[in-house]
PDB file of N, CA and C in Angstrom:
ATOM      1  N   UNK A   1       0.843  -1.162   0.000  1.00  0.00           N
ATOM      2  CA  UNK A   1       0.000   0.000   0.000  1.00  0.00           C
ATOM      3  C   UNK A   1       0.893   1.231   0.000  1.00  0.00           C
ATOM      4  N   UNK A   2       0.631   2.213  -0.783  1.00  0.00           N
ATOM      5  CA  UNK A   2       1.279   3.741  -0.829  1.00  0.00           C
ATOM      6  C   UNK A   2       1.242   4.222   0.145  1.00  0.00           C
ATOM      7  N   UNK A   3       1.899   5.440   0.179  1.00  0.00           N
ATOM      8  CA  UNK A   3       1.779   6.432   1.824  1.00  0.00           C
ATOM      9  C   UNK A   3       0.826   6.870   1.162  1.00  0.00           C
ATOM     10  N   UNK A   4       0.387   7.720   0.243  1.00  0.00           N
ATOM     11  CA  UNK A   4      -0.750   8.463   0.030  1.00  0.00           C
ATOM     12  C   UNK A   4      -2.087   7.656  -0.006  1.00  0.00           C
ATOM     13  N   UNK A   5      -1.871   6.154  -0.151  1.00  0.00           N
ATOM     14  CA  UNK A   5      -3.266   5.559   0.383  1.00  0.00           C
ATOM     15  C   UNK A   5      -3.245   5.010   1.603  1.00  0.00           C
ATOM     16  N   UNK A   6      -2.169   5.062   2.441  1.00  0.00           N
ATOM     17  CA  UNK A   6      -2.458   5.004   4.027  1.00  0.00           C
ATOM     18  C   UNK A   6      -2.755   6.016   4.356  1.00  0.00           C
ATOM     19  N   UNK A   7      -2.612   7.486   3.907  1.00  0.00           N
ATOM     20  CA  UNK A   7      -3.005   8.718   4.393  1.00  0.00           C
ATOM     21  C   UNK A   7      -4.285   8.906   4.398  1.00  0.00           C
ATOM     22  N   UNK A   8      -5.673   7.949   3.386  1.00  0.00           N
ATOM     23  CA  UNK A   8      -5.990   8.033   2.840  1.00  0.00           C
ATOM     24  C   UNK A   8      -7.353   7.727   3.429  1.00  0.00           C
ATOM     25  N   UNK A   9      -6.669   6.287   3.806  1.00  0.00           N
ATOM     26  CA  UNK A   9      -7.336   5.073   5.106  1.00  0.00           C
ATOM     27  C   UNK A   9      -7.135   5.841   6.512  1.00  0.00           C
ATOM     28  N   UNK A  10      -6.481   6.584   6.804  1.00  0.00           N
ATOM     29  CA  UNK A  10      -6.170   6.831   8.228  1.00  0.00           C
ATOM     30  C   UNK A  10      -7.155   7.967   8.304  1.00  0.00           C
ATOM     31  N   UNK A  11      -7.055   8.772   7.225  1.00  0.00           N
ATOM     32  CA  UNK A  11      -8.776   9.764   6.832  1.00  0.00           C
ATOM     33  C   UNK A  11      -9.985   9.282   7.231  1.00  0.00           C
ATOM     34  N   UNK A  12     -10.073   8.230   6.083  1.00  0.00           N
ATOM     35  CA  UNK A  12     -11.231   7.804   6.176  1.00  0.00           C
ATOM     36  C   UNK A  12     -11.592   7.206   7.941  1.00  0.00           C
ATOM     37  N   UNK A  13     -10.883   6.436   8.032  1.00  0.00           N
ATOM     38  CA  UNK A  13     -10.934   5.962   9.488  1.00  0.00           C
ATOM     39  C   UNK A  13     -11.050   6.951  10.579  1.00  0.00           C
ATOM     40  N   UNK A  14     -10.674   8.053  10.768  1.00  0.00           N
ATOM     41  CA  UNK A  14     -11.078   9.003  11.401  1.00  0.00           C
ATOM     42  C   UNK A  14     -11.822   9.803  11.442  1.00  0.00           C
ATOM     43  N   UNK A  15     -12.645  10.133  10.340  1.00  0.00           N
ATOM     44  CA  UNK A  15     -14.025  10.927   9.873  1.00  0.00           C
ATOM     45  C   UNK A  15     -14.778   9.626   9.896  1.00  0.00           C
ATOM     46  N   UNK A  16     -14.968   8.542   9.866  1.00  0.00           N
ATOM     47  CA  UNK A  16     -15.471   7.494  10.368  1.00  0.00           C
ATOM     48  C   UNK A  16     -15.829   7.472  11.757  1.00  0.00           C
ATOM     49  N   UNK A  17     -14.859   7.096  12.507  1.00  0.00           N
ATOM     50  CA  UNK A  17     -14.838   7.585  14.354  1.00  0.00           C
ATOM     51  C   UNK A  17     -15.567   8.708  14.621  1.00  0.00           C
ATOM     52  N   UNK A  18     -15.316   9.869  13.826  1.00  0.00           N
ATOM     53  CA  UNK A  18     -15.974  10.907  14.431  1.00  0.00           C
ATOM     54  C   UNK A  18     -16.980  11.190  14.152  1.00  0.00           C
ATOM     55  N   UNK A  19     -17.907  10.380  13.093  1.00  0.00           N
ATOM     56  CA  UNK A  19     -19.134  10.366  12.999  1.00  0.00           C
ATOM     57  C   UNK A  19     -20.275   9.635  13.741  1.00  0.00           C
ATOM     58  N   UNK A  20     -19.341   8.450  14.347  1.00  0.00           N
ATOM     59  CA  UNK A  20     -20.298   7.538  15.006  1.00  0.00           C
ATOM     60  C   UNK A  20     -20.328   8.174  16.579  1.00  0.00           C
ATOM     61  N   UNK A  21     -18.906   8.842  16.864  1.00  0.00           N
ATOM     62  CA  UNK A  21     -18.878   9.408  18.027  1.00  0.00           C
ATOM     63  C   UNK A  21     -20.270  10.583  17.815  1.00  0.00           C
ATOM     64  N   UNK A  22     -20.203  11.174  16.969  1.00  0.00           N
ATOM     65  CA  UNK A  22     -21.371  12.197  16.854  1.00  0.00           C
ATOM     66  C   UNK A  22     -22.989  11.378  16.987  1.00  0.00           C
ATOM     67  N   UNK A  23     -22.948  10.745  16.221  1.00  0.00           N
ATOM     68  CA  UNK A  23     -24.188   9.794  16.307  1.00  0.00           C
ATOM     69  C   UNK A  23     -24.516   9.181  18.010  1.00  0.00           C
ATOM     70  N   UNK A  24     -24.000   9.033  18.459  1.00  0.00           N
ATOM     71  CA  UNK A  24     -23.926   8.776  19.520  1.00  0.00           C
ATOM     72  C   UNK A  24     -24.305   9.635  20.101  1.00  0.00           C
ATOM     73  N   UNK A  25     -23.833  10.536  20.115  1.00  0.00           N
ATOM     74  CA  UNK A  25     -24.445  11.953  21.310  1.00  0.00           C
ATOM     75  C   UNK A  25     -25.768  12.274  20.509  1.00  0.00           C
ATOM     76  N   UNK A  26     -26.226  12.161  19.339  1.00  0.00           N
ATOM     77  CA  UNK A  26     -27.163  12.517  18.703  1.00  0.00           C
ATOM     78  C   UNK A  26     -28.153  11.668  19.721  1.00  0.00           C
ATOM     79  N   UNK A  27     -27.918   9.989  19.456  1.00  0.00           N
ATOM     80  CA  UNK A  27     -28.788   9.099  20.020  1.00  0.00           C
ATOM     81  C   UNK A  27     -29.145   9.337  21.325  1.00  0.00           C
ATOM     82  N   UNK A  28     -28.128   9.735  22.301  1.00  0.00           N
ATOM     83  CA  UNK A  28     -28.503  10.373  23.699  1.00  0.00           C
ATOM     84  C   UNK A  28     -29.060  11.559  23.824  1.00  0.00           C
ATOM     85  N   UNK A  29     -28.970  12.672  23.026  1.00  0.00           N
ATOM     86  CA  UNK A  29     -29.968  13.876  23.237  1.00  0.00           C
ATOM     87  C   UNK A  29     -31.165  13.503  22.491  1.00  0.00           C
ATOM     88  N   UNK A  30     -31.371  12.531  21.841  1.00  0.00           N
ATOM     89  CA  UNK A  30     -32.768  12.377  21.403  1.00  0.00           C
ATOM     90  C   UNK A  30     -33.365  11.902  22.361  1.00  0.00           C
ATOM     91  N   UNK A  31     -32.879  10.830  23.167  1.00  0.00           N
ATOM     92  CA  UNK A  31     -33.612   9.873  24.446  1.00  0.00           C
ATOM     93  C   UNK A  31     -33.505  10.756  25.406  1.00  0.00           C
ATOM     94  N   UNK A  32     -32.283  11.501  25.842  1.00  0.00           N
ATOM     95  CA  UNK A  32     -32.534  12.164  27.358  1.00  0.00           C
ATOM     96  C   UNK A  32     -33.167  13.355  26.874  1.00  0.00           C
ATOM     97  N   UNK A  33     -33.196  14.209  26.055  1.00  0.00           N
ATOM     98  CA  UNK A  33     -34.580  15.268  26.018  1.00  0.00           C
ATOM     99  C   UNK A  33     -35.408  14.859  25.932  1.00  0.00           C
ATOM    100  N   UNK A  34     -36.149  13.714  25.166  1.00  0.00           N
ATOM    101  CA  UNK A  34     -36.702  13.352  24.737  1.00  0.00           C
ATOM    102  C   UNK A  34     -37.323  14.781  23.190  1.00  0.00           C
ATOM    103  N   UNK A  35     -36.827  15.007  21.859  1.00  0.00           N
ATOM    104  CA  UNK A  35     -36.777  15.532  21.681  1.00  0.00           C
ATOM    105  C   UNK A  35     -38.391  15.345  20.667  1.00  0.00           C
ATOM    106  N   UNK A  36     -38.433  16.379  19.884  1.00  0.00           N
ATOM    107  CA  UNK A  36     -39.996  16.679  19.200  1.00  0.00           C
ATOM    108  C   UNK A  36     -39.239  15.874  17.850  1.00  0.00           C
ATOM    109  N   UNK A  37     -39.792  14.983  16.994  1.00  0.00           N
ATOM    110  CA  UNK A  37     -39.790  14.164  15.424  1.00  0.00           C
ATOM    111  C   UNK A  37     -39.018  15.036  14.555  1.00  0.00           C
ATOM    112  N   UNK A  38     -39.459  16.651  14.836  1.00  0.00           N
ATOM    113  CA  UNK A  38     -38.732  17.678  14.030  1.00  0.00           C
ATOM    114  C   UNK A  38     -36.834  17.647  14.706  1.00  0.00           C
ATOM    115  N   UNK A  39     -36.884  17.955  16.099  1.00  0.00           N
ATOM    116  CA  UNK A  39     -35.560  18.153  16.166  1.00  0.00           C
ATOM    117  C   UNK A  39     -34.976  16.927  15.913  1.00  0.00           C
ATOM    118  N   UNK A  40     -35.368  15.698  15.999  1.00  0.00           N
ATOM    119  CA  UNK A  40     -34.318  14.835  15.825  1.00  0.00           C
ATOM    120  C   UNK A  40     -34.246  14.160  14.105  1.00  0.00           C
ATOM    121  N   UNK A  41     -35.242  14.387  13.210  1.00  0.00           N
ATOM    122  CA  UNK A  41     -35.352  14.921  12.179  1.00  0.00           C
ATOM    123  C   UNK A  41     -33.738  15.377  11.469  1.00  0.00           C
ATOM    124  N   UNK A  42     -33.857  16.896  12.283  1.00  0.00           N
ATOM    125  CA  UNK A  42     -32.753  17.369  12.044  1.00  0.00           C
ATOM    126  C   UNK A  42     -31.296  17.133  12.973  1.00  0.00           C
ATOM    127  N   UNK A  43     -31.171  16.972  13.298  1.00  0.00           N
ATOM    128  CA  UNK A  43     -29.986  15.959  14.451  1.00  0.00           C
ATOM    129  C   UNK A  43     -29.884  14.705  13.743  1.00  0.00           C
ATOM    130  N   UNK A  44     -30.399  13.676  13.150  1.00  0.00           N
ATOM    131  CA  UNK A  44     -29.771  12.698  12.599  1.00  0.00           C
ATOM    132  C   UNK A  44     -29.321  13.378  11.214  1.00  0.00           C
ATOM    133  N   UNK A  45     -29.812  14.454  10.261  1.00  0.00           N
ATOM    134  CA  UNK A  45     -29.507  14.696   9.071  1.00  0.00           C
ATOM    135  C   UNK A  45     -27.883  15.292   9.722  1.00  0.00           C
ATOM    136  N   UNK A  46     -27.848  16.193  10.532  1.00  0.00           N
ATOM    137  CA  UNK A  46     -26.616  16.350  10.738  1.00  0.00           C
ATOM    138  C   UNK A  46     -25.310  15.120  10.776  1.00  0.00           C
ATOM    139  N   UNK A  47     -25.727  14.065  11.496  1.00  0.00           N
ATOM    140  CA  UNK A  47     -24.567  12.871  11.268  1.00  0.00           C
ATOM    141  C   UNK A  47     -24.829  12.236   9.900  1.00  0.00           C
ATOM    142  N   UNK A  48     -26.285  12.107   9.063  1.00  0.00           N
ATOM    143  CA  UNK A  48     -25.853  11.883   7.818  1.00  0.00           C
ATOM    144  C   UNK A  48     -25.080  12.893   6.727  1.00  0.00           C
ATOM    145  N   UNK A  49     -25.057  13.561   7.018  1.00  0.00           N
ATOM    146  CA  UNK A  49     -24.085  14.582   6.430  1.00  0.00           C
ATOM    147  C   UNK A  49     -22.989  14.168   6.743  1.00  0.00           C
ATOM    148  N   UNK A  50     -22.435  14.390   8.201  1.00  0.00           N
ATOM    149  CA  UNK A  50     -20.491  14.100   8.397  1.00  0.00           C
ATOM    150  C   UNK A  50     -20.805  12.177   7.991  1.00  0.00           C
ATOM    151  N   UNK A  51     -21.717  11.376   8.104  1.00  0.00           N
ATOM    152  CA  UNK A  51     -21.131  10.226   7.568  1.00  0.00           C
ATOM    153  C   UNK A  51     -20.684  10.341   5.952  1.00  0.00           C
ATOM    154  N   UNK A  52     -21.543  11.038   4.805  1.00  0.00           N
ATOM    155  CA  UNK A  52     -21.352  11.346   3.366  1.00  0.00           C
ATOM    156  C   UNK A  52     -19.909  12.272   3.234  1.00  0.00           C
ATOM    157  N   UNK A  53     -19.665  13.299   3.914  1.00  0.00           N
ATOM    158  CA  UNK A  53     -18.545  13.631   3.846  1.00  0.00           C
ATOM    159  C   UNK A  53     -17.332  13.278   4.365  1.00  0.00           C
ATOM    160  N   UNK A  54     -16.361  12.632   3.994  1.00  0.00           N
ATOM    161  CA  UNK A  54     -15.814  12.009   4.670  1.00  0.00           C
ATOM    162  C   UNK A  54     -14.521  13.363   5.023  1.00  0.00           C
ATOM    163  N   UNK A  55     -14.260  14.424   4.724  1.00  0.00           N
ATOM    164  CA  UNK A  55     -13.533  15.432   4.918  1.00  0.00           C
ATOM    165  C   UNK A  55     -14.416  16.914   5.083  1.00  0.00           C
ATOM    166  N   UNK A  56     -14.228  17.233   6.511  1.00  0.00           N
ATOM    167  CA  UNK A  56     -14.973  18.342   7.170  1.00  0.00           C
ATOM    168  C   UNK A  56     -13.981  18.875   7.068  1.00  0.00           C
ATOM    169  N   UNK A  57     -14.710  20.485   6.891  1.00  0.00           N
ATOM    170  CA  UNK A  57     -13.269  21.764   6.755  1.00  0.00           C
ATOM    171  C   UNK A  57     -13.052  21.972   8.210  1.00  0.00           C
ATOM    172  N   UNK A  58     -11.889  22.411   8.557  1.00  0.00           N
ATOM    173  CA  UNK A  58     -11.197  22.715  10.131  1.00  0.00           C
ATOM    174  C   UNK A  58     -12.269  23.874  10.719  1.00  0.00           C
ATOM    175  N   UNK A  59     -12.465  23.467  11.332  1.00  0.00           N
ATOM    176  CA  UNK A  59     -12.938  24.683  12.657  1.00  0.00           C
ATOM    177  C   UNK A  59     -12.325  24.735  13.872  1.00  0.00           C
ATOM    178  N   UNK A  60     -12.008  26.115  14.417  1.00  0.00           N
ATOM    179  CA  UNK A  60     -11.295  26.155  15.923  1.00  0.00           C
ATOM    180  C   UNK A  60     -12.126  26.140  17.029  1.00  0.00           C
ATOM    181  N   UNK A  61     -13.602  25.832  16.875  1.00  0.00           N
ATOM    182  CA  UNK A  61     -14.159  25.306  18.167  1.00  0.00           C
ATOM    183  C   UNK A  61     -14.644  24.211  18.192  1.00  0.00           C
ATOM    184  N   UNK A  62     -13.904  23.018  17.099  1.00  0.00           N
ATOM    185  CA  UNK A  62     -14.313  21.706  17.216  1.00  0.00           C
ATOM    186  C   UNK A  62     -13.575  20.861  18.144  1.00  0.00           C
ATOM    187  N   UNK A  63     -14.819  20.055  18.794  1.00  0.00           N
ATOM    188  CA  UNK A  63     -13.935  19.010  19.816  1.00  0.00           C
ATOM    189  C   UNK A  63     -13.110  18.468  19.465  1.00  0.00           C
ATOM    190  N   UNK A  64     -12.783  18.120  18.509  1.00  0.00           N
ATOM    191  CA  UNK A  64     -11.605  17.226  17.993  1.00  0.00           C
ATOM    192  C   UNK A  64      -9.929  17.790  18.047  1.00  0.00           C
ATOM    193  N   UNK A  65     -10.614  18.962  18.319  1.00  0.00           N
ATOM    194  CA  UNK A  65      -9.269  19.910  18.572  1.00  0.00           C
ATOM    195  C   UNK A  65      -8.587  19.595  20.321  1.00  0.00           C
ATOM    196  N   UNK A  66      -8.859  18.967  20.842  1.00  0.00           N
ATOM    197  CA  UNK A  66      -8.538  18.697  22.041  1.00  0.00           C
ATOM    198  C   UNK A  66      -8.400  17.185  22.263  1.00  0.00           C
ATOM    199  N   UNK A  67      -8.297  16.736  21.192  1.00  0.00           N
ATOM    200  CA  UNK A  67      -7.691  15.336  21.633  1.00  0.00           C
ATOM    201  C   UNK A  67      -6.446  14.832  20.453  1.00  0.00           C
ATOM    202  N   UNK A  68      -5.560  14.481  21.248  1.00  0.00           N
ATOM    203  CA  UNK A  68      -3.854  14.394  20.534  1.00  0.00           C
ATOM    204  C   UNK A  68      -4.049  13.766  18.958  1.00  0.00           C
ATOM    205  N   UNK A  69      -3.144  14.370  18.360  1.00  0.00           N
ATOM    206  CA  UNK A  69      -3.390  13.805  16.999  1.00  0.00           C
ATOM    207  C   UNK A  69      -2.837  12.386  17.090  1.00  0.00           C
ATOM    208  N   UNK A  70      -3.338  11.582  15.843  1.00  0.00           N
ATOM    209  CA  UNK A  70      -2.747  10.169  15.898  1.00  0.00           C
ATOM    210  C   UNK A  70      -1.387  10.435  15.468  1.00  0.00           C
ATOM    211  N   UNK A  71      -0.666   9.538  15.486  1.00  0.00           N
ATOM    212  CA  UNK A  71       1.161   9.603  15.207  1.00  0.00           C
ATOM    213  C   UNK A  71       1.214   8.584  14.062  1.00  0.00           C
ATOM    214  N   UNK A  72       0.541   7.691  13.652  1.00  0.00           N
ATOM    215  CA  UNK A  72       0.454   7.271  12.157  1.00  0.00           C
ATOM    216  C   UNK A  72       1.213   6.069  12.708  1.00  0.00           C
ATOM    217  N   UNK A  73       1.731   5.536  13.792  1.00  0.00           N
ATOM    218  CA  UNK A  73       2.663   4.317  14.130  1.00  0.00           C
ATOM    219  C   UNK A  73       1.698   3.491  13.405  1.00  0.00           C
ATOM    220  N   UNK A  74       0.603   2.894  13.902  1.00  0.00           N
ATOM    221  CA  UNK A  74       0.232   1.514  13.529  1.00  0.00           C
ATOM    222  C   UNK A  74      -0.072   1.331  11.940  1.00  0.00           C
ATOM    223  N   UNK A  75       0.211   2.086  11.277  1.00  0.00           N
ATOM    224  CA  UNK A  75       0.036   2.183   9.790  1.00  0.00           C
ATOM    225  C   UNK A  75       1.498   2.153   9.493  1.00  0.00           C
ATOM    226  N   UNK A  76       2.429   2.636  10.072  1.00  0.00           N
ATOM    227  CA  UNK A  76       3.914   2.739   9.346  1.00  0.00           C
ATOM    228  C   UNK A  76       4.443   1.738   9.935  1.00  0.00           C
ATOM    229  N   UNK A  77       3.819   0.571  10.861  1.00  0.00           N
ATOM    230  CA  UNK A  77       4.332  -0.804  11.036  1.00  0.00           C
ATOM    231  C   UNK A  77       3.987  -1.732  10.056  1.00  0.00           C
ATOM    232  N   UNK A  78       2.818  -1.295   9.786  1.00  0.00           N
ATOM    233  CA  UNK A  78       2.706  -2.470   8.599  1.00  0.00           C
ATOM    234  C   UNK A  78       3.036  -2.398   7.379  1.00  0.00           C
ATOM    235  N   UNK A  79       3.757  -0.975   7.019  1.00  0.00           N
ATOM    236  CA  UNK A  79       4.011  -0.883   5.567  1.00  0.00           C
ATOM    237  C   UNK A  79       5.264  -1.544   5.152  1.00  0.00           C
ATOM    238  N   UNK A  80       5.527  -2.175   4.276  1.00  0.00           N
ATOM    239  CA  UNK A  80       6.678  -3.659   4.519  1.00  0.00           C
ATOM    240  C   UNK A  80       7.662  -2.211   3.784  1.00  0.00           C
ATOM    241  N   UNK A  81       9.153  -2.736   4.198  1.00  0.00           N
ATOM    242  CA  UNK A  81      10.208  -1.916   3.625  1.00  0.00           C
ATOM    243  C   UNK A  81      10.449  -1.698   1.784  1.00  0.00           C
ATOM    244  N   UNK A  82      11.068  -0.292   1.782  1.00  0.00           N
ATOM    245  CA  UNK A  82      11.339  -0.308   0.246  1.00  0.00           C
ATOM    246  C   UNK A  82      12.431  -0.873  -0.336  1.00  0.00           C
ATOM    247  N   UNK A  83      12.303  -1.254  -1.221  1.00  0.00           N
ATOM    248  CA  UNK A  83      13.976  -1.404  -1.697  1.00  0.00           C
ATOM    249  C   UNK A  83      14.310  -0.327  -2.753  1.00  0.00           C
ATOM    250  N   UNK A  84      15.386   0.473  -2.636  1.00  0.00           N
ATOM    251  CA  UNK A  84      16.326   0.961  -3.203  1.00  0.00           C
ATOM    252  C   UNK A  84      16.889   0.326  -3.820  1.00  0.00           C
ATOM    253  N   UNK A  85      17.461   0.783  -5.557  1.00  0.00           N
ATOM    254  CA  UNK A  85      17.870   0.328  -6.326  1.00  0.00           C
ATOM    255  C   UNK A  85      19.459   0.779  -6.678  1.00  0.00           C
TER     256      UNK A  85
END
């Protein structure tokens, strides 16, 4: 596999995570408000959106901004060595 398609997978895999993490809080403010058909209506269209996009533009008051970036190790263990010619 290329670096630019482990970069690629490690994307996808993380706008992945952070959609289900969203879905999740969606699923709990629908049950603990118990919310009206309309708001949650619109609260699940919001996680079908970040699930279709798999690249959200940066914002500086997103949670994601407070938790350490990944370091790419478990992807650059498995990429087998190059050979030089």
């Amino acid at each position: 596999m290329g670096v630019a398609m482990i970069g690629s997978v490690e994307r996808l895999a993380s706008a992945s995570a952070q959609a289900a993490v969203l879905a999740i809080a969606v699923w709990l403010l629908c049950r603990l408000l118990r919310a009206t058909p309309a708001w949650r209506h619109a609260l699940w269209c919001v996680v079908l959106i970040r699930f279709a996009l798999p690249v959200a533009p940066p914002a500086s008051w997103s949670l994601y901004n407070w938790l350490p970036t990944p370091s790419g190790q478990f992807f650059a263990a498995q990429t087998p060595p190059t050979r030089h010619s």
